[in-house]
C-alpha atoms as a PDB file:
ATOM      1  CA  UNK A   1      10.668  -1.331 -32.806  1.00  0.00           C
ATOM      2  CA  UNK A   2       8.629   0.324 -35.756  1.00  0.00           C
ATOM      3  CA  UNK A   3       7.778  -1.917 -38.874  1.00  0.00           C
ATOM      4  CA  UNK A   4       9.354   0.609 -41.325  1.00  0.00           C
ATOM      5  CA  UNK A   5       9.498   4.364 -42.275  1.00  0.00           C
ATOM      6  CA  UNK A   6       9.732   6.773 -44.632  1.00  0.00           C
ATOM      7  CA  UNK A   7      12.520   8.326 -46.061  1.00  0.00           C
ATOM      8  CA  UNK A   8      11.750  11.345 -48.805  1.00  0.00           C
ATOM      9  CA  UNK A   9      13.797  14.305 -50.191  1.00  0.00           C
ATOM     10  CA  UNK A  10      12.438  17.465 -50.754  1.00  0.00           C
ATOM     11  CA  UNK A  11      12.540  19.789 -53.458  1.00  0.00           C
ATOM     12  CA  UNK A  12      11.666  18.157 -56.866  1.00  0.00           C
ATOM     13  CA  UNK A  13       9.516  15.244 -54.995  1.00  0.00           C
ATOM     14  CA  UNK A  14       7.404  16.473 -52.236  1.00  0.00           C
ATOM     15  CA  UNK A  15       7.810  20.336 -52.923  1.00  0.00           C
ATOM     16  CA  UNK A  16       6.592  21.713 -55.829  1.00  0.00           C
ATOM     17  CA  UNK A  17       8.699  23.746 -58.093  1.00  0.00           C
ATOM     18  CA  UNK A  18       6.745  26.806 -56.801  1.00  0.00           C
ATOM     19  CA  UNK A  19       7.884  25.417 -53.372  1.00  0.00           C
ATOM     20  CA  UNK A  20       4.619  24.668 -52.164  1.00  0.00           C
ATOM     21  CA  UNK A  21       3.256  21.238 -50.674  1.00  0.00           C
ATOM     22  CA  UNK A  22      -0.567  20.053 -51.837  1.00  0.00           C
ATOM     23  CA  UNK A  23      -2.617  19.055 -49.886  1.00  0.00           C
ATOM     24  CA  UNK A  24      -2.402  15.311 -50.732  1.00  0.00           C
ATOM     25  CA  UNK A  25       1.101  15.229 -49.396  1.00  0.00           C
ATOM     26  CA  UNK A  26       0.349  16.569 -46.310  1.00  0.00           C
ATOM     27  CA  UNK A  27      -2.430  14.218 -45.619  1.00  0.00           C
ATOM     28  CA  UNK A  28      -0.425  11.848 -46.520  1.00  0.00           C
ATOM     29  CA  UNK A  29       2.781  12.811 -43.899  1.00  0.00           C
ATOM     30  CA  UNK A  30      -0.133  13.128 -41.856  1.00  0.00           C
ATOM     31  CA  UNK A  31      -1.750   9.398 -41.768  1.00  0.00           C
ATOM     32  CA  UNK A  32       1.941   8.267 -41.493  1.00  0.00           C
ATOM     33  CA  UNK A  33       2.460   9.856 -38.736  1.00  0.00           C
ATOM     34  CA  UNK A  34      -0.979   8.905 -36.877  1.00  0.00           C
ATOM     35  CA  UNK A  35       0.126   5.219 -37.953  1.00  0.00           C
ATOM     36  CA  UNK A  36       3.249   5.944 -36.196  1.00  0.00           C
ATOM     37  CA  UNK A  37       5.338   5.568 -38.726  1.00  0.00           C
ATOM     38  CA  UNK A  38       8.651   7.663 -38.785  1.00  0.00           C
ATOM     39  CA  UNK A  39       8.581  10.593 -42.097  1.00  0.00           C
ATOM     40  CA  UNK A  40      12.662  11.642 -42.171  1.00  0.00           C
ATOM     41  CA  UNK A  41      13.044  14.306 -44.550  1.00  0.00           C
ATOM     42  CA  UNK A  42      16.908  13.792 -46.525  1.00  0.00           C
ATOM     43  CA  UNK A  43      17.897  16.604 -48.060  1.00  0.00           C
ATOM     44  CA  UNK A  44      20.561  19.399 -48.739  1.00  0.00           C
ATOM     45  CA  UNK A  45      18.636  21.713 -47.194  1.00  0.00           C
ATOM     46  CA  UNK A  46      20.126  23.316 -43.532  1.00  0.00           C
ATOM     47  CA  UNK A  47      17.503  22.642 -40.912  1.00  0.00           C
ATOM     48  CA  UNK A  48      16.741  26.629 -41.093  1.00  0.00           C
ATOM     49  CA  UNK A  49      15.506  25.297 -45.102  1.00  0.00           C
ATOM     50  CA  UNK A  50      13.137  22.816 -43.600  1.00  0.00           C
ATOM     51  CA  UNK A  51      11.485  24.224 -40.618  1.00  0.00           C
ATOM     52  CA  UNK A  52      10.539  27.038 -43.519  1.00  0.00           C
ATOM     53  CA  UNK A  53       8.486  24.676 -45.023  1.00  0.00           C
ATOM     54  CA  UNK A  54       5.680  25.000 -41.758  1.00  0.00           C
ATOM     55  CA  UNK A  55       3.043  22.918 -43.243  1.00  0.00           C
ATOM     56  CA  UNK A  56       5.404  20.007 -43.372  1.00  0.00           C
ATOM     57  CA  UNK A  57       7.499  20.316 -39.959  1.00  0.00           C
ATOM     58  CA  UNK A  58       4.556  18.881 -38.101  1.00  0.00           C
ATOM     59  CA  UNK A  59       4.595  15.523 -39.261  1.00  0.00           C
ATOM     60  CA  UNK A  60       8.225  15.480 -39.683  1.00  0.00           C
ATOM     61  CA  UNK A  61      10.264  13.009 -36.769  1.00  0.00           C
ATOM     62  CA  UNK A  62      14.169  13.800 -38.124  1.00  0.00           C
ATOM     63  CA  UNK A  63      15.878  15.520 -41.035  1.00  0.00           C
ATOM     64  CA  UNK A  64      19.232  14.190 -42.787  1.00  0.00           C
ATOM     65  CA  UNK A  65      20.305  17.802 -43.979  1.00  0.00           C
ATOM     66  CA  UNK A  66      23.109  19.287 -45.394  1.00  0.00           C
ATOM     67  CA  UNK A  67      23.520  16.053 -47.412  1.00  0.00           C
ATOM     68  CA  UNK A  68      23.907  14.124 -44.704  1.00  0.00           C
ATOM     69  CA  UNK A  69      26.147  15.761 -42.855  1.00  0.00           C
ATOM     70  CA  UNK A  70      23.896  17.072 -40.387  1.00  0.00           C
ATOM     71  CA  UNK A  71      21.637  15.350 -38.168  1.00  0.00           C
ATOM     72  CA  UNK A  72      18.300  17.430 -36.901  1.00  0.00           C
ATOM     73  CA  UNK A  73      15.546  16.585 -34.355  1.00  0.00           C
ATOM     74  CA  UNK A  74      11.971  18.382 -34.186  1.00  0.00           C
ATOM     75  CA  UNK A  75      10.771  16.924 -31.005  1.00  0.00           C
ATOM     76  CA  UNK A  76      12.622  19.534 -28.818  1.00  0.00           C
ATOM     77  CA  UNK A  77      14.596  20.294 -31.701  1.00  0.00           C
ATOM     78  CA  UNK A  78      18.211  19.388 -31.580  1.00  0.00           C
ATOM     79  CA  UNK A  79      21.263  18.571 -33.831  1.00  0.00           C
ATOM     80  CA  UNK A  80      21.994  14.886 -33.390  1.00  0.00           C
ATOM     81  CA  UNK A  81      25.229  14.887 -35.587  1.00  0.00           C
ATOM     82  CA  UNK A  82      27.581  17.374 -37.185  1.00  0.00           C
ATOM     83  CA  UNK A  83      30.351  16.522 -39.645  1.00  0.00           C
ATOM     84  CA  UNK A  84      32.437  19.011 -40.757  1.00  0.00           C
ATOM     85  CA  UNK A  85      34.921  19.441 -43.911  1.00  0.00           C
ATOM     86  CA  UNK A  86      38.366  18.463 -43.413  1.00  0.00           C
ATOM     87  CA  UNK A  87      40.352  22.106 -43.613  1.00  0.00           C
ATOM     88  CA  UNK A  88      42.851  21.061 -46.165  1.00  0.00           C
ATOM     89  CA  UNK A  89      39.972  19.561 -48.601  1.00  0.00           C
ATOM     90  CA  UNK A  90      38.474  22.969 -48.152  1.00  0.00           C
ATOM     91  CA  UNK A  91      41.668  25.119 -48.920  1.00  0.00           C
ATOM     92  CA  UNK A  92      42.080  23.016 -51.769  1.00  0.00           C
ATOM     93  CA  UNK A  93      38.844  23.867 -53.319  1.00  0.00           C
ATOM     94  CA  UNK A  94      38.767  27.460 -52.174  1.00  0.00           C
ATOM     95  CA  UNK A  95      42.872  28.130 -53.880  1.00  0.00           C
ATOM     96  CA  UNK A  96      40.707  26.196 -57.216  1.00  0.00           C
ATOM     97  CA  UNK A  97      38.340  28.329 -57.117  1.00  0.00           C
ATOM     98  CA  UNK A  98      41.010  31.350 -57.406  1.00  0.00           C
ATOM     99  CA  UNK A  99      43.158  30.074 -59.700  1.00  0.00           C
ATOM    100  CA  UNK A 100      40.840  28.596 -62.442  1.00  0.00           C
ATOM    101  CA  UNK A 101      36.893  29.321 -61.533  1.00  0.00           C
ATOM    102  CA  UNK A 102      36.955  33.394 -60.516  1.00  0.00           C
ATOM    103  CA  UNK A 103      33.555  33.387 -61.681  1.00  0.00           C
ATOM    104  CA  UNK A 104      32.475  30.290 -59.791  1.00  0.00           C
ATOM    105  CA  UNK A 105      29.973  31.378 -56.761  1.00  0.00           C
ATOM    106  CA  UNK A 106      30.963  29.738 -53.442  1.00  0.00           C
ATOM    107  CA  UNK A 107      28.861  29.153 -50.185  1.00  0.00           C
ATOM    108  CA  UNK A 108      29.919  27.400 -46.836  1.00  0.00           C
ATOM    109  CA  UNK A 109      27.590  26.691 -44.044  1.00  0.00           C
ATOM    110  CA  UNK A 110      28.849  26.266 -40.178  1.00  0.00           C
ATOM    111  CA  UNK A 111      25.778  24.591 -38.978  1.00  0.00           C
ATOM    112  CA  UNK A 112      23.970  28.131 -38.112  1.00  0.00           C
ATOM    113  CA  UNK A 113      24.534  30.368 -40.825  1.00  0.00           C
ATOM    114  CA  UNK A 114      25.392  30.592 -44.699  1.00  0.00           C
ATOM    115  CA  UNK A 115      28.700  32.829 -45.499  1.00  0.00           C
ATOM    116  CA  UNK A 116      28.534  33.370 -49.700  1.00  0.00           C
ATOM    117  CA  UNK A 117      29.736  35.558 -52.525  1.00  0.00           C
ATOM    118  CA  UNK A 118      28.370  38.038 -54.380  1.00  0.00           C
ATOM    119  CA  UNK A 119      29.038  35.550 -57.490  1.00  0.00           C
ATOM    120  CA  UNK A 120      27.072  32.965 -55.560  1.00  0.00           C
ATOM    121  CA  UNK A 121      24.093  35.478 -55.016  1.00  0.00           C
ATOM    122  CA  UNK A 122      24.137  36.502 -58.811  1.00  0.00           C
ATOM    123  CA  UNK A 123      23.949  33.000 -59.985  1.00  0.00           C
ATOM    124  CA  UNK A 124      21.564  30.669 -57.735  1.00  0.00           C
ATOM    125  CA  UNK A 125      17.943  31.880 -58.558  1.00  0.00           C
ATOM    126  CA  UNK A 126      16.771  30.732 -54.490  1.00  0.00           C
ATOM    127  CA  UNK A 127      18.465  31.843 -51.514  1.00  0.00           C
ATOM    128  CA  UNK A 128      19.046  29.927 -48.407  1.00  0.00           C
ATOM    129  CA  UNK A 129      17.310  30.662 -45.531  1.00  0.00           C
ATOM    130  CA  UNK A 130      18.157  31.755 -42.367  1.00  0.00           C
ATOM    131  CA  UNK A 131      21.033  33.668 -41.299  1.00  0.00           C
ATOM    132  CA  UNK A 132      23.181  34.630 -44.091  1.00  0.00           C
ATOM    133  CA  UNK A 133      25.825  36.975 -45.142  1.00  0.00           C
ATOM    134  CA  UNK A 134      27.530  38.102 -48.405  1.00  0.00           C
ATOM    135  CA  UNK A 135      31.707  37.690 -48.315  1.00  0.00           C
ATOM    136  CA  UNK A 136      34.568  37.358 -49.840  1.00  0.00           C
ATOM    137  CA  UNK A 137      35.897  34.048 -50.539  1.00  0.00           C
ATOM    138  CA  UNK A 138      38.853  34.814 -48.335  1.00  0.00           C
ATOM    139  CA  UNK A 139      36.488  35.131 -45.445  1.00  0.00           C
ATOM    140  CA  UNK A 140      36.046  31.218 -45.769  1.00  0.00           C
ATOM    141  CA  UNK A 141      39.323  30.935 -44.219  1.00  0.00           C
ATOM    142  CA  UNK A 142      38.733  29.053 -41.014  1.00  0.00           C
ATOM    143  CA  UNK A 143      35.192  28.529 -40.592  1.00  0.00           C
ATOM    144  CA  UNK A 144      34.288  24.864 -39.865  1.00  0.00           C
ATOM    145  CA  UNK A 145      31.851  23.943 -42.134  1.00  0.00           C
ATOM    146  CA  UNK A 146      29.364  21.057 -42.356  1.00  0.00           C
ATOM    147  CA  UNK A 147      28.253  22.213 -45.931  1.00  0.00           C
ATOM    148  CA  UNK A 148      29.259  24.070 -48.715  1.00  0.00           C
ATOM    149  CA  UNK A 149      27.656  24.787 -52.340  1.00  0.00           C
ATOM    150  CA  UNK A 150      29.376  25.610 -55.783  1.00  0.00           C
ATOM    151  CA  UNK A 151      27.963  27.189 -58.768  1.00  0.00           C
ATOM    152  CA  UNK A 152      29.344  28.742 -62.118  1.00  0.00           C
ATOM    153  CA  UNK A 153      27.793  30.860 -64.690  1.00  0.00           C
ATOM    154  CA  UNK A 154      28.535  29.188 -67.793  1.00  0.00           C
ATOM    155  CA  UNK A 155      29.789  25.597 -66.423  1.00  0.00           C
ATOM    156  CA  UNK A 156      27.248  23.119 -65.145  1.00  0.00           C
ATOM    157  CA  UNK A 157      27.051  21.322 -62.257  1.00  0.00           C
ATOM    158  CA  UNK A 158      28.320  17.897 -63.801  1.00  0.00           C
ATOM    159  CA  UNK A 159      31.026  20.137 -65.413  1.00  0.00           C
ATOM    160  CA  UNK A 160      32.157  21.078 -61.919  1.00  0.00           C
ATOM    161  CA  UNK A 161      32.423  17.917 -60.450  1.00  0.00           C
ATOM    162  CA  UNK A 162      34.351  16.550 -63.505  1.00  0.00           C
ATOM    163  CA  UNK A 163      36.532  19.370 -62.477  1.00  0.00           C
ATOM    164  CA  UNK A 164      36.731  18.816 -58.533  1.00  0.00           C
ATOM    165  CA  UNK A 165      36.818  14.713 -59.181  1.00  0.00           C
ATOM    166  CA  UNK A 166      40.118  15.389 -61.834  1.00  0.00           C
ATOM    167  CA  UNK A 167      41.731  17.356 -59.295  1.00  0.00           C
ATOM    168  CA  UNK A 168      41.415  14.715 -56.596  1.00  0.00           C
ATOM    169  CA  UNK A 169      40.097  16.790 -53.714  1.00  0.00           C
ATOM    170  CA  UNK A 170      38.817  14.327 -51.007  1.00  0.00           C
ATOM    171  CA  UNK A 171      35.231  15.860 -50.534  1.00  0.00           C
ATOM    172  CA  UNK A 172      31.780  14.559 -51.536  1.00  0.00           C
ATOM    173  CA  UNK A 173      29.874  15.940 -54.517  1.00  0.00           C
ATOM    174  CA  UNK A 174      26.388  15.088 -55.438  1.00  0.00           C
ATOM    175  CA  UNK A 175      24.446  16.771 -57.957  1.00  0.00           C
ATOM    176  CA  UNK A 176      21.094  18.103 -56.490  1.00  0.00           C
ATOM    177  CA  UNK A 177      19.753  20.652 -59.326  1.00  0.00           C
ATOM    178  CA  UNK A 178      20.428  22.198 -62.462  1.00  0.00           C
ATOM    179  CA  UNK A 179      22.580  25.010 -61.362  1.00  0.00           C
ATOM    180  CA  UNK A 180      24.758  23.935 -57.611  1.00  0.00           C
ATOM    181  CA  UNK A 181      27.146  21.139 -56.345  1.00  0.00           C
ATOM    182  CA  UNK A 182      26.599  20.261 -53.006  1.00  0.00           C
ATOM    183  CA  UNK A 183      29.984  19.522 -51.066  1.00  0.00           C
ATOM    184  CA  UNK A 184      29.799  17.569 -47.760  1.00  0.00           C
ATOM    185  CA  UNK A 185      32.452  16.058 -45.709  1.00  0.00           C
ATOM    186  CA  UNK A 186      34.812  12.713 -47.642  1.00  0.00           C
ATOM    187  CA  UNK A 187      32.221   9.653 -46.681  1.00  0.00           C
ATOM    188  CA  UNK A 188      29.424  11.629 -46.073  1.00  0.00           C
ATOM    189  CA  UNK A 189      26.189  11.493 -48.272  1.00  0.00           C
ATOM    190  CA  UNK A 190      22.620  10.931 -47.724  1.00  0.00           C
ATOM    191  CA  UNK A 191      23.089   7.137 -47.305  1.00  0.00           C
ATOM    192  CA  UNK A 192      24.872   7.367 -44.633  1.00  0.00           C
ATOM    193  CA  UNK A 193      23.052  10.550 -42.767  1.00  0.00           C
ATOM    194  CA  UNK A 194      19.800   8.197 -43.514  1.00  0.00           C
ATOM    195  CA  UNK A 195      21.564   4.909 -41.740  1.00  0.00           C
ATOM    196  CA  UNK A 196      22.162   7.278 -38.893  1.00  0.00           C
ATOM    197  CA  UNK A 197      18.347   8.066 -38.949  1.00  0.00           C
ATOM    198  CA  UNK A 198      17.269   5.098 -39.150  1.00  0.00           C
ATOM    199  CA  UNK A 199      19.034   4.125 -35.835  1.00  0.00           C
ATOM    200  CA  UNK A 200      17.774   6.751 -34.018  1.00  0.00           C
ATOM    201  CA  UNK A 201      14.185   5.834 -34.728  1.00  0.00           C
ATOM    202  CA  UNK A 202      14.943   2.204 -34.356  1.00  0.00           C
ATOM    203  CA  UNK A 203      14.089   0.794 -38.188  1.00  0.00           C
ATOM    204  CA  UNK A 204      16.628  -1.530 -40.116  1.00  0.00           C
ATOM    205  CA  UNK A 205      17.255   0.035 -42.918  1.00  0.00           C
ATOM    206  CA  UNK A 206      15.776  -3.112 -45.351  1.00  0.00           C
ATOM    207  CA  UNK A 207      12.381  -1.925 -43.731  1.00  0.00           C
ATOM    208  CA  UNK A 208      12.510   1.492 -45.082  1.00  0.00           C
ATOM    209  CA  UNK A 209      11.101   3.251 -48.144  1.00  0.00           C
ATOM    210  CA  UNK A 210      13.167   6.046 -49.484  1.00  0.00           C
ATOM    211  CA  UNK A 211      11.940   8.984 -52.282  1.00  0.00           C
ATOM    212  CA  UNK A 212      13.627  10.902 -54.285  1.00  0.00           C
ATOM    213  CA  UNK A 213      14.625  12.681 -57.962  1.00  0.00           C
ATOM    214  CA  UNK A 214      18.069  13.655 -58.533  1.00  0.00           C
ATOM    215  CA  UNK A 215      21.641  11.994 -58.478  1.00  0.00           C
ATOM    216  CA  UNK A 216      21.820  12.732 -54.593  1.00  0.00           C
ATOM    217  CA  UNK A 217      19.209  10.669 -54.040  1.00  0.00           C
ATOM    218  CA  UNK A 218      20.828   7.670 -55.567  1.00  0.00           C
ATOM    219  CA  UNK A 219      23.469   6.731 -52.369  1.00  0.00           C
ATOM    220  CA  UNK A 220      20.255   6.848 -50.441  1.00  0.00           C
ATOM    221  CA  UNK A 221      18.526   4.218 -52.362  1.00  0.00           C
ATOM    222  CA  UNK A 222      21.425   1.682 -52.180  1.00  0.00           C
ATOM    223  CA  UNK A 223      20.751   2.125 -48.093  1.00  0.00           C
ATOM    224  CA  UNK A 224      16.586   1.129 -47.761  1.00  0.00           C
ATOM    225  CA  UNK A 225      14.854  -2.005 -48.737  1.00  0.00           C
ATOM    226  CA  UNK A 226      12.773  -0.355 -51.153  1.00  0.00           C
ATOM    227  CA  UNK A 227      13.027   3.175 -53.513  1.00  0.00           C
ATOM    228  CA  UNK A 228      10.823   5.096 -55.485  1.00  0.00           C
ATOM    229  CA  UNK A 229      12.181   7.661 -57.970  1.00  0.00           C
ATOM    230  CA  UNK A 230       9.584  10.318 -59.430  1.00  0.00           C
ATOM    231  CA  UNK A 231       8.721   9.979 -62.941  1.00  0.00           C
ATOM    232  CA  UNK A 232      10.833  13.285 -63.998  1.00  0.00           C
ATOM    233  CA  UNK A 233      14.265  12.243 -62.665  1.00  0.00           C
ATOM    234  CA  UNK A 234      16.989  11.556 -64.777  1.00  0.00           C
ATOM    235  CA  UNK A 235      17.559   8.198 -65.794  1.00  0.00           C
ATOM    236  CA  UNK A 236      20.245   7.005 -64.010  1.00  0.00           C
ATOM    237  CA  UNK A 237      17.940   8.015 -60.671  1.00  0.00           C
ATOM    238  CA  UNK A 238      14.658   5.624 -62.424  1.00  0.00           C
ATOM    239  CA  UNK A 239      17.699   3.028 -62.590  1.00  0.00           C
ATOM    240  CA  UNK A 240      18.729   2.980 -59.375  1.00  0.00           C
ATOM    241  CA  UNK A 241      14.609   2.718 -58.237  1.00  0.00           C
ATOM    242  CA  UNK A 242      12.891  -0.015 -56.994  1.00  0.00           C
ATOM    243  CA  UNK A 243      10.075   1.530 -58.950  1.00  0.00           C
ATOM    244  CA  UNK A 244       8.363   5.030 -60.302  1.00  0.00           C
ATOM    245  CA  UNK A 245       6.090   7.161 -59.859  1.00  0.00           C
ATOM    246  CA  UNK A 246       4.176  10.270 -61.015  1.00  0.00           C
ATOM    247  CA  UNK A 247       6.104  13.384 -60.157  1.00  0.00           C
ATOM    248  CA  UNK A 248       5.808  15.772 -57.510  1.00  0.00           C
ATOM    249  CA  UNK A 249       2.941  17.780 -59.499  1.00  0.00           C
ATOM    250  CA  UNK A 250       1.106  14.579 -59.914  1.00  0.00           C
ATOM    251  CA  UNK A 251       1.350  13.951 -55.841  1.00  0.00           C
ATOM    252  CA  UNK A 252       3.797  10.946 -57.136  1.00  0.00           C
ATOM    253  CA  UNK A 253       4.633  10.884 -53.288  1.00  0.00           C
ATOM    254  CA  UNK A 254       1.203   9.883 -51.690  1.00  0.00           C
ATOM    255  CA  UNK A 255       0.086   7.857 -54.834  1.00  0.00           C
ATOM    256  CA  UNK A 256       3.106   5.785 -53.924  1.00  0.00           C
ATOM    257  CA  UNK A 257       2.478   5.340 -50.675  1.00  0.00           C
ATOM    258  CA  UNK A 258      -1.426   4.018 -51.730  1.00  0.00           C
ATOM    259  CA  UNK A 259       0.227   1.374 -53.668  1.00  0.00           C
ATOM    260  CA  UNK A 260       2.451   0.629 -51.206  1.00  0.00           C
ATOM    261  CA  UNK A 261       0.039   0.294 -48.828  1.00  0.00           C
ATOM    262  CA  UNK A 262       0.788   2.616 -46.253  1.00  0.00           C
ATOM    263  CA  UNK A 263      -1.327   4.789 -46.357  1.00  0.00           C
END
């Protein structure tokens, strides 16, 4: 069994807002990897979003994507787990979105590809990678999804959920950015995609370290013995920390892992 490993989201705490990855990160991925010590990436991204980031993949054992709805091997590469929204939760959104948000931009992803609205493309200033393709929301209808993303051009994301959370659909919202709501499956956030992880590279969970910056980070840190928020996130994310440090410009990742003494 391995002594611990490291759990870190992405954008906002080891990808720059540029999306770019310095060098000190890397190295530091890098000596974690030669200690072999596990580096699971938890994040909303699809695995299509992290294998983009090539520099990174490398030293990379597992990624928690889609929120954690989505389970993702390197090493052949390989989905370990796939939840997918319940239908009805989905409808119920998607006849919300019609009646009271027309303006709202909607995206669902099946596990291999992203199905969106022009609304969606107008309004979210980075697009998703890999295959993708611009619909109406009526072309939702049916597709068994594992992800899906809201925005809305004059209504925030914390707006939104207030919305969603009043209307009682049974999904799971987490903020991740300034301008999208990311919807997984009822249950399903990066706490439990990360427990999941953990078991599949044999760590308790009290022996891991997790990283992150933004509200859907916070599950995650109730699941790992210790968590480090970056110095930027809001405050109820430096709350929920074990402790902070210097953000993702300031390579807050690998300074932490210095003090922490793994690397």
């Amino acid at each position: 069994m391995t002594s611990t490993a490291v759990v870190t989201d992405l954008d906002g705490t080891i990808v720059r807002a540029d999306g770019t990855i310095s060098e000190a990160t890397i190295a530091a991925c890098h000596a974690l990897r030669a200690q072999g010590i596990p580096v699971i990436a938890a994040t909303a991204r699809s695995p299509a979003g992290v294998r983009a980031l090539t520099e990174l993949t490398p030293h990379l054992t597992l990624a928690v994507c889609c929120g954690g709805s989505l389970g993702y091997a390197f090493e052949p590469a390989s989905v370990l787990w796939r939840d997918t929204l319940q239908s009805d939760a989905v409808q119920a959104l998607l006849s919300l979105v019609r009646a009271e948000l027309p303006e709202a931009g909607v995206a669902i992803y099946d596990g291999e590809s992203w199905r969106m609205n022009e609304a969606y493309v107008a309004i979210r200033t980075s697009q998703h990678n890999g295959p993708s393709a611009v619909v109406s929301v009526d072309a939702f209808a049916g597709v068994a999804a594992c992800a899906m993303t809201l925005c809305h051009p004059t209504l925030g994301p914390a707006d939104l959920v207030a919305l969603l959370t009043r209307r009682g659909i049974p999904l799971s919202l987490s903020l991740a950015g300034p301008e999208i709501v990311e919807i997984a499956p009822a249950g399903i956030t990066k706490a439990s995609g990360v427990v999941r992880a953990l078991r599949e590279v044999d760590v308790p969970a009290d022996r891991a370290v997790a990283f992150g910056d933004m509200p859907i980070d916070i599950p995650m840190f109730t699941a790992v013995g210790r968590s480090v928020a970056m110095a930027d996130a809001p405050e109820e994310v430096l709350a929920a920390a074990t402790t902070v440090t210097e953000t993702v410009e300031e390579d807050g990742f690998a300074h932490a892992l210095t003090r922490l003494g793994l690397v």
